[in-house]
Protein backbone atom coordinates (compact mmCIF):
# COMPACT_ATOMS: atom_id res chain seq x y z
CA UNK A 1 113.97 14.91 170.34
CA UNK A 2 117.61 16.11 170.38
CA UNK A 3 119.88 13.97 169.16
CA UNK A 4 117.48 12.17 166.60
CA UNK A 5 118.71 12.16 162.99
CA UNK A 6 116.34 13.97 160.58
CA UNK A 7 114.15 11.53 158.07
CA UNK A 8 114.95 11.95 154.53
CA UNK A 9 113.12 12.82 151.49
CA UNK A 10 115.91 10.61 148.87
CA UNK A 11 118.63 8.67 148.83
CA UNK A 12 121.71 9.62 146.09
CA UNK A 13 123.21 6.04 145.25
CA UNK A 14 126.45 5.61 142.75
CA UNK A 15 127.51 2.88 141.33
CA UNK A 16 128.84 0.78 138.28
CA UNK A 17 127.62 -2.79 137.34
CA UNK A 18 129.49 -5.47 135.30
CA UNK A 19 128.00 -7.58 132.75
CA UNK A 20 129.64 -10.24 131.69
CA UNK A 21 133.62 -11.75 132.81
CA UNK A 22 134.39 -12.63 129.46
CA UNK A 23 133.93 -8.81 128.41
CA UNK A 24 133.77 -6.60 131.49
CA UNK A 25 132.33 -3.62 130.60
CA UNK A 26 130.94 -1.32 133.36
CA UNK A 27 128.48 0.84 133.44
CA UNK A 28 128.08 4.03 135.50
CA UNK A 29 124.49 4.96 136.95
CA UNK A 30 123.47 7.55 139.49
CA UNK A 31 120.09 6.83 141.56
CA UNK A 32 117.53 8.85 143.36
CA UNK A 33 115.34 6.83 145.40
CA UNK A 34 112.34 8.76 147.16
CA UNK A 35 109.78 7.01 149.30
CA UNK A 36 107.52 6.01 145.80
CA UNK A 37 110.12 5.83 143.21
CA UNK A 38 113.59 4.68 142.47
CA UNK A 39 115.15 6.76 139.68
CA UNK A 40 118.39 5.66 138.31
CA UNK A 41 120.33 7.31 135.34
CA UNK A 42 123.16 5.49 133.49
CA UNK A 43 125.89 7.22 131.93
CA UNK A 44 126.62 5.15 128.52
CA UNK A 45 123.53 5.83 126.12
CA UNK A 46 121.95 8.34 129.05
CA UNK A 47 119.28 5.74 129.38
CA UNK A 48 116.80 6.12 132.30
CA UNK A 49 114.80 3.37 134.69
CA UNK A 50 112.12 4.40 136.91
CA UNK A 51 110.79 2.13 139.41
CA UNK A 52 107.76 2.12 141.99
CA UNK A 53 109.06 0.94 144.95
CA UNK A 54 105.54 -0.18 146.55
CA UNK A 55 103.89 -1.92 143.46
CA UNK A 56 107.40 -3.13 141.91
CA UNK A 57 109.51 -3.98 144.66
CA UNK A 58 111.62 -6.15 142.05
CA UNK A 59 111.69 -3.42 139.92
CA UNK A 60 111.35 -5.35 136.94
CA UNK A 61 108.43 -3.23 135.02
CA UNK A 62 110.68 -0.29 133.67
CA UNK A 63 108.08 2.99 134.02
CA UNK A 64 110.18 5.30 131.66
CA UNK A 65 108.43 6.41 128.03
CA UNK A 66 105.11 5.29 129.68
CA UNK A 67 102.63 9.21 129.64
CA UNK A 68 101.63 9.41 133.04
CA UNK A 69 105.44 9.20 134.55
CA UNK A 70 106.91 11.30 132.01
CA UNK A 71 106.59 14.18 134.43
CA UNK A 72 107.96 12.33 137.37
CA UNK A 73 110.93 11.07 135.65
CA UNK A 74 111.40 14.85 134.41
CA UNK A 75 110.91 15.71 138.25
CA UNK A 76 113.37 13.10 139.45
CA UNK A 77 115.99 13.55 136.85
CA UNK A 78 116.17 17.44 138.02
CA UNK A 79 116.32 16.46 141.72
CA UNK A 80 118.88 13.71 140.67
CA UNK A 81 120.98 16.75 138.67
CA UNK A 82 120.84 19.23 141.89
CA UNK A 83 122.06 16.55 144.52
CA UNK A 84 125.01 15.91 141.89
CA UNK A 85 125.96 18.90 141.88
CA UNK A 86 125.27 19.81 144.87
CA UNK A 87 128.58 17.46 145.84
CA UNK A 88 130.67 18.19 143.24
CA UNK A 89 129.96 14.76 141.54
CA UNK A 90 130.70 15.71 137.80
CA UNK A 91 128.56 12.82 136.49
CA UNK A 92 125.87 15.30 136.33
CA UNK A 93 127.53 16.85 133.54
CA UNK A 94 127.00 13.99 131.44
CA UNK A 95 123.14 15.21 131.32
């Protein structure tokens, strides 16, 4: 119907986290989250989480370096790259 917003395929988060208050050091991390997977990249050390979002809702079981999702997180990280640049966000450069 008119009027309706269109469904989406991902969501592009941004963020930084803080560790600790005695030694605040942030970290900067992009995120794709589809409908099966969350995707996040982090800027210091270019390390990578994958998450599935129905099994793992907690995400606490890490799915990168594990065979069968190297080609998803190869797949996300691509989508992930093309949304970033797609707005000009020049974290994507740090791929």
């Amino acid at each position: 119907t008119e009027g309706e917003g269109r469904s989406r395929k991902t969501v592009l988060i941004q963020g930084e986290r803080t560790f600790y208050a005695s030694a605040p050091e942030k970290e900067r991390y992009r995120a794709l989250v589809t409908d099966e997977y969350k995707y996040i990249y982090y800027q210091q050390g270019g390390k990578e989480a994958l998450f599935h979002i129905e099994t793992d809702p907690y995400e606490m079981k890490n799915l990168v370096g594990q065979n069968e999702y190297k080609e998803v997180c190869r797949n996300l990280n691509k989508q992930l790259i093309q949304q970033l640049r797609g707005i000009n966000d020049n974290f994507a450069e740090q791929f």
